[in-house]
Protein backbone atom coordinates (compact mmCIF):
# COMPACT_ATOMS: atom_id res chain seq x y z
CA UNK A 1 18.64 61.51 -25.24
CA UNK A 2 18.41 60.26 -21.88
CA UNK A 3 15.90 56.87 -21.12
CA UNK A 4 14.21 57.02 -17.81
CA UNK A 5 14.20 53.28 -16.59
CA UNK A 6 13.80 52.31 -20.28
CA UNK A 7 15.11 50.76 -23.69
CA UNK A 8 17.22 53.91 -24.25
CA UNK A 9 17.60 54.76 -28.16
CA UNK A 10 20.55 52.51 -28.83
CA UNK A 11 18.92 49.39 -27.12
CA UNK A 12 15.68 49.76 -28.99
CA UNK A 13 17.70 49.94 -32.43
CA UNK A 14 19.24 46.99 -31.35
CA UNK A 15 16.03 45.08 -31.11
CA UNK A 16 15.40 45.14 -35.14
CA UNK A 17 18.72 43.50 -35.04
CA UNK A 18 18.39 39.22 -35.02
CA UNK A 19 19.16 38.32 -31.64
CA UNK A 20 19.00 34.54 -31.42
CA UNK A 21 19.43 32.99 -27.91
CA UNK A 22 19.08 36.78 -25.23
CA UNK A 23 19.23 35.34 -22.08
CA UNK A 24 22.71 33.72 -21.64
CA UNK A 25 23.25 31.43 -24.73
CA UNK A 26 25.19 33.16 -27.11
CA UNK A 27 28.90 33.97 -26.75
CA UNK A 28 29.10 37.86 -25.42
CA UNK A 29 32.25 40.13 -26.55
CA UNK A 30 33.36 41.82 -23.22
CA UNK A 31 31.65 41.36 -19.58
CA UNK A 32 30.41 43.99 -17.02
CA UNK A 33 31.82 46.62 -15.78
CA UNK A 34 34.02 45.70 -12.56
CA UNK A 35 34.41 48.62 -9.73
CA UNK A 36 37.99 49.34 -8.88
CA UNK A 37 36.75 51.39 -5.92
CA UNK A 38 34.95 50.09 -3.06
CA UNK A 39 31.76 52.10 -2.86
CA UNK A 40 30.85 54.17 -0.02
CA UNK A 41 28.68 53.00 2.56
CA UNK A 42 25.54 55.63 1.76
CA UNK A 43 22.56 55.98 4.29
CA UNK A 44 20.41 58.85 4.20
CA UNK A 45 20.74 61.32 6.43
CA UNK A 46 17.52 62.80 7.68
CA UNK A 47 18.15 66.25 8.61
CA UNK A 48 19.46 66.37 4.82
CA UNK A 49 16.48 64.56 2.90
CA UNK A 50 14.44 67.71 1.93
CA UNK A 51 17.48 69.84 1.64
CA UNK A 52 17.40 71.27 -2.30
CA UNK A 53 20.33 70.37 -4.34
CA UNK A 54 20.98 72.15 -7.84
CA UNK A 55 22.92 70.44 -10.24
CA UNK A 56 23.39 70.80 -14.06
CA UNK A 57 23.63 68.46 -16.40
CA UNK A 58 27.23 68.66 -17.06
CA UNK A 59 27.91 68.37 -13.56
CA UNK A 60 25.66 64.82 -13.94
CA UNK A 61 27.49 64.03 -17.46
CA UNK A 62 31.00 64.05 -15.27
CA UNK A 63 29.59 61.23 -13.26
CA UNK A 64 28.80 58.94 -15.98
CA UNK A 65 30.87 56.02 -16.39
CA UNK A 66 33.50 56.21 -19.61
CA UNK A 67 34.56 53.79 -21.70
CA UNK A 68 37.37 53.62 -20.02
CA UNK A 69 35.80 52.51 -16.97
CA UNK A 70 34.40 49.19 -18.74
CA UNK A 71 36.59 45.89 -19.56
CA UNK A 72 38.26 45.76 -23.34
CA UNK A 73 35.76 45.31 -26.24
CA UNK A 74 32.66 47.39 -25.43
CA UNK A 75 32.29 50.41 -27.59
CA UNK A 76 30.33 53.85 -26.86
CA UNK A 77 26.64 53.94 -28.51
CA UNK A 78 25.93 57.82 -30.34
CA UNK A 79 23.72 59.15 -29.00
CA UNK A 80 20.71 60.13 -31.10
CA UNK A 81 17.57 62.71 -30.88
CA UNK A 82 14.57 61.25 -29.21
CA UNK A 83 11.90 60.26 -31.95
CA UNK A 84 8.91 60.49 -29.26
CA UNK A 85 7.93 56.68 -30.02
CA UNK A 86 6.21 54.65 -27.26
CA UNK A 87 7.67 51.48 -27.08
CA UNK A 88 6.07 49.49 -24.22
CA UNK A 89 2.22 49.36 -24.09
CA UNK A 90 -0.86 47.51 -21.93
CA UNK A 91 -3.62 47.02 -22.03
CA UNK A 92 -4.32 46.63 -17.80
CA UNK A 93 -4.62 49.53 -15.89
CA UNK A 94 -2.36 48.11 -13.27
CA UNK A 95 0.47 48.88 -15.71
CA UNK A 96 -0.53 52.64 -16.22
CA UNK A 97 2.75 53.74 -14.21
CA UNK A 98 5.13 51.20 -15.11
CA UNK A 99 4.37 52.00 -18.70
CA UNK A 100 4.37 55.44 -18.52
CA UNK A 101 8.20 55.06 -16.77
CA UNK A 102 9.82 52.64 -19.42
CA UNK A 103 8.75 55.32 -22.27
CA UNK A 104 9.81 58.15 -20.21
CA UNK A 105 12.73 60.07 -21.49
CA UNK A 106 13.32 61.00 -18.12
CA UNK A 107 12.63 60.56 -14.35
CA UNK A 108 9.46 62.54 -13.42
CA UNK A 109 10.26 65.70 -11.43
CA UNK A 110 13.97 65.22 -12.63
CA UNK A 111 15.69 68.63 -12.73
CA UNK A 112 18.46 67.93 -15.18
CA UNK A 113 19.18 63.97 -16.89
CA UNK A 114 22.20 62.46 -18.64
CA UNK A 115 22.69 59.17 -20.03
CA UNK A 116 25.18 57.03 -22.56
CA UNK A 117 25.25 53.71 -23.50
CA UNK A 118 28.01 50.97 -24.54
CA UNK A 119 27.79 47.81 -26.67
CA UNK A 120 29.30 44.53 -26.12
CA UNK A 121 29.45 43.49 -29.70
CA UNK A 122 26.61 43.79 -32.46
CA UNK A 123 24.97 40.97 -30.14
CA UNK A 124 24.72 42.32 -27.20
CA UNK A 125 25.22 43.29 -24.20
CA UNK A 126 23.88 46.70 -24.81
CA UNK A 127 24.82 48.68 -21.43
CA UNK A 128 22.93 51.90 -20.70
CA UNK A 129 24.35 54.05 -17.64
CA UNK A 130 21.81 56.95 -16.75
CA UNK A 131 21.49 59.78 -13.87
CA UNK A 132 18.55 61.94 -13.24
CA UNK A 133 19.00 65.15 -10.54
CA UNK A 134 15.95 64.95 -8.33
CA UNK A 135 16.60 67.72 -6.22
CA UNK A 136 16.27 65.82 -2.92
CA UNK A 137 16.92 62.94 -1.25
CA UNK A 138 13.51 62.60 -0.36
CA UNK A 139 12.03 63.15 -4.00
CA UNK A 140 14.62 60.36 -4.76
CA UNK A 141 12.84 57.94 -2.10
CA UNK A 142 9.14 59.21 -3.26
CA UNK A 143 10.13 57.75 -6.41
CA UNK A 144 12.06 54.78 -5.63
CA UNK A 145 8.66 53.57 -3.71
CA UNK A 146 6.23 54.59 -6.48
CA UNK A 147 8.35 52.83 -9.14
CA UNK A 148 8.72 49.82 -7.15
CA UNK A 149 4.67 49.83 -6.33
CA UNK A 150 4.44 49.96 -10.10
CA UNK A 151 6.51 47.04 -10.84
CA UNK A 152 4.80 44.72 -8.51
CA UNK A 153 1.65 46.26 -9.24
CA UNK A 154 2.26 44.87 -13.90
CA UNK A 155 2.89 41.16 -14.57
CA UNK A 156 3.36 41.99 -18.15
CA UNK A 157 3.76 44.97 -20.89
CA UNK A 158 3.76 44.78 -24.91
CA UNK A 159 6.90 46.03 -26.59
CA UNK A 160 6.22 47.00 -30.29
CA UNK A 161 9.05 46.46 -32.36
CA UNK A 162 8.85 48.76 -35.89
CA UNK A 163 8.33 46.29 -38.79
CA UNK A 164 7.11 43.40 -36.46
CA UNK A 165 4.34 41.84 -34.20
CA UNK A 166 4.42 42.93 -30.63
CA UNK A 167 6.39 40.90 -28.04
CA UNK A 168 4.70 40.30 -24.83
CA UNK A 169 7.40 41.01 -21.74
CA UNK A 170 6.66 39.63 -18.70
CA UNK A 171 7.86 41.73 -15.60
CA UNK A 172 9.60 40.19 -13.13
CA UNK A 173 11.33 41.49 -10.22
CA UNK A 174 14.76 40.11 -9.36
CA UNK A 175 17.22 40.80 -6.21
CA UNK A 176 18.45 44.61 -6.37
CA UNK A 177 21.93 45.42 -6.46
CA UNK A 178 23.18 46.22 -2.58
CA UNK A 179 24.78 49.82 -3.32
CA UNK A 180 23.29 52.66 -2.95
CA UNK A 181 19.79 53.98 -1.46
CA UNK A 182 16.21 52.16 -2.12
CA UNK A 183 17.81 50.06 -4.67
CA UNK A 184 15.23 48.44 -7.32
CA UNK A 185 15.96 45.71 -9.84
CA UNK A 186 12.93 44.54 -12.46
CA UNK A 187 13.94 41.96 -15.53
CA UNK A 188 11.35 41.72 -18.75
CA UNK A 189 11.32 38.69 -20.51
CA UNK A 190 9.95 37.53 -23.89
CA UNK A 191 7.19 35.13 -23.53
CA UNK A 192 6.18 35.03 -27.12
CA UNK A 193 6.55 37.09 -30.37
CA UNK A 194 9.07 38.03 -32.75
CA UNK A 195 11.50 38.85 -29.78
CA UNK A 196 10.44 35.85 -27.55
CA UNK A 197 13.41 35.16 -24.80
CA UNK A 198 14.92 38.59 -25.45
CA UNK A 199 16.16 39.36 -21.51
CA UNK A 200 16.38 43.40 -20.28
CA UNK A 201 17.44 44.29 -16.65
CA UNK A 202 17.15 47.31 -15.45
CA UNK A 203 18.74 48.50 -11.59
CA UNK A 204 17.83 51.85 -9.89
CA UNK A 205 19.60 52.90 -6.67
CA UNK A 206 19.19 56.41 -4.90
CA UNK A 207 22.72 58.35 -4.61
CA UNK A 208 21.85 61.42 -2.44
CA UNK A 209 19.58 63.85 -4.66
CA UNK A 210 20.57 61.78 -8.08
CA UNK A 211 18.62 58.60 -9.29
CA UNK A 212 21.47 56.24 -10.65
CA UNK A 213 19.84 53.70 -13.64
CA UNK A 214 21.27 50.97 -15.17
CA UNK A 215 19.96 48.57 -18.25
CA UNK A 216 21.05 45.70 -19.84
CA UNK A 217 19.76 44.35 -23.30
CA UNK A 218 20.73 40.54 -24.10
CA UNK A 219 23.43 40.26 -21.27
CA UNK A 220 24.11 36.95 -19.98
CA UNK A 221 22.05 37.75 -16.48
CA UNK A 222 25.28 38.28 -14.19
CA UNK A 223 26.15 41.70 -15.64
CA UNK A 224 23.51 43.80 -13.53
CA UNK A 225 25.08 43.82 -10.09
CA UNK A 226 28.85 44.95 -10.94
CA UNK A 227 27.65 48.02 -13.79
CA UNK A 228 25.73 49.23 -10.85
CA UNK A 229 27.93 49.20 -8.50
CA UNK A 230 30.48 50.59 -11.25
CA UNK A 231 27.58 53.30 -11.55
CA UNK A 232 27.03 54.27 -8.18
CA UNK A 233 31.05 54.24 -7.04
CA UNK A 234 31.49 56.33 -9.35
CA UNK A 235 28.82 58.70 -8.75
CA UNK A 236 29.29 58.86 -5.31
CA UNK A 237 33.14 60.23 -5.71
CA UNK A 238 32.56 62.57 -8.51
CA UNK A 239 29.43 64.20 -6.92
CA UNK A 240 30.96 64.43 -3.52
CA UNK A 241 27.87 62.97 -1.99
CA UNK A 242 28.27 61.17 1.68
């Protein structure tokens, strides 16, 4: 089940897991995804924006990276049912949106959503690849701006962890990758809690009518930019979009 911008099913199972040292320390088993394909240059057109663009969601599930696409020694995640459990929380009304986002199973207004993830090693990183059909260009830009509003808008969430004390996050927002359209980039951090110092990144970028996300769970903070532009090449060719 596709995560909108969020710990997507095989992340948050890895959080019961004992990660000691997320944030660069320990010794990760494989490294980012490299793309073997420069990506196209992609700038809106604006006679296209508004123009409505159906796709389906195996058409969206073709443009998801493989394992093959990724280094040696990552493995795919299965992909399990959606138990409708709210991870991230607040308690400031600043963070309505960017709360309602990270437990979203999808991006709001998305027409059709894919998603699949890919572990490092039991310790991380925990890669999830995601694409959500907008319909436009411009709905894809609406929501680019609202989501970044949102992030600058929350300085920190709660994320409840089953069998444990909450972890407060802060939200931080960190230099975007440079592919794609309206690219965003957000990292939350343990501050304190059973998770405390637990690092997730997460990377949107606009590709025509489709909404390209990327997250990272205990990577070692240099993976971001390369999966995403692994993400977005790859989208770009497979989707035929300019």
């Amino acid at each position: 089940m596709t995560r909108f911008l969020s710990l997507p099913l095989a992340l948050t199972a890895a959080l019961a897991l004992s990660l000691t040292g997320c944030g660069g320390d320990d010794k990760k088993s494989g490294s980012a995804p490299s793309s073997t394909t420069p990506t196209p240059s992609a700038t809106a057109s604006t006679p296209s924006e508004r123009t409505e663009i159906t796709r389906t969601a195996d058409e969206l599930t073709k443009a998801l990276l493989v394992l093959q696409d990724l280094p040696s020694g990552f493995t795919l995640e299965a992909d399990e049912p959606d138990d409708g459990a709210k991870a991230f929380s607040s308690s400031s009304s600043r963070c309505k949106t960017l709360v309602k986002y990270l437990n979203a199973t999808k991006a709001p207004g998305s027409k059709a959503s894919v998603s699949r993830s890919f572990s490092g090693s039991q310790e991380g990183p925990y890669i999830d690849f995601g694409l959500d059909s907008m319909g436009t260009a411009k709905e894809v830009a609406d929501l680019q701006e609202t989501y970044a509003d949102a992030v600058d808008s929350c300085t920190k969430v709660s994320l409840k962890t089953e069998g444990e004390a909450n972890t407060s996050m802060k939200v931080e927002k960190i230099s975007a990758p440079k592919v794609g359209t309206g690219g965003i980039a957000f990292r939350l951090t343990g501050t304190s809690g059973p998770k405390r110092g637990l690092e997730f990144s997460v990377a949107t970028s606009g590709v025509g009518d489709v909404v390209v996300s990327v997250g990272i769970l205990a990577g070692q903070g240099s993976e971001l930019d390369a999966a995403t532009e692994a993400a977005v090449s790859k989208a770009h060719q497979v989707l035929k979009v300019a």
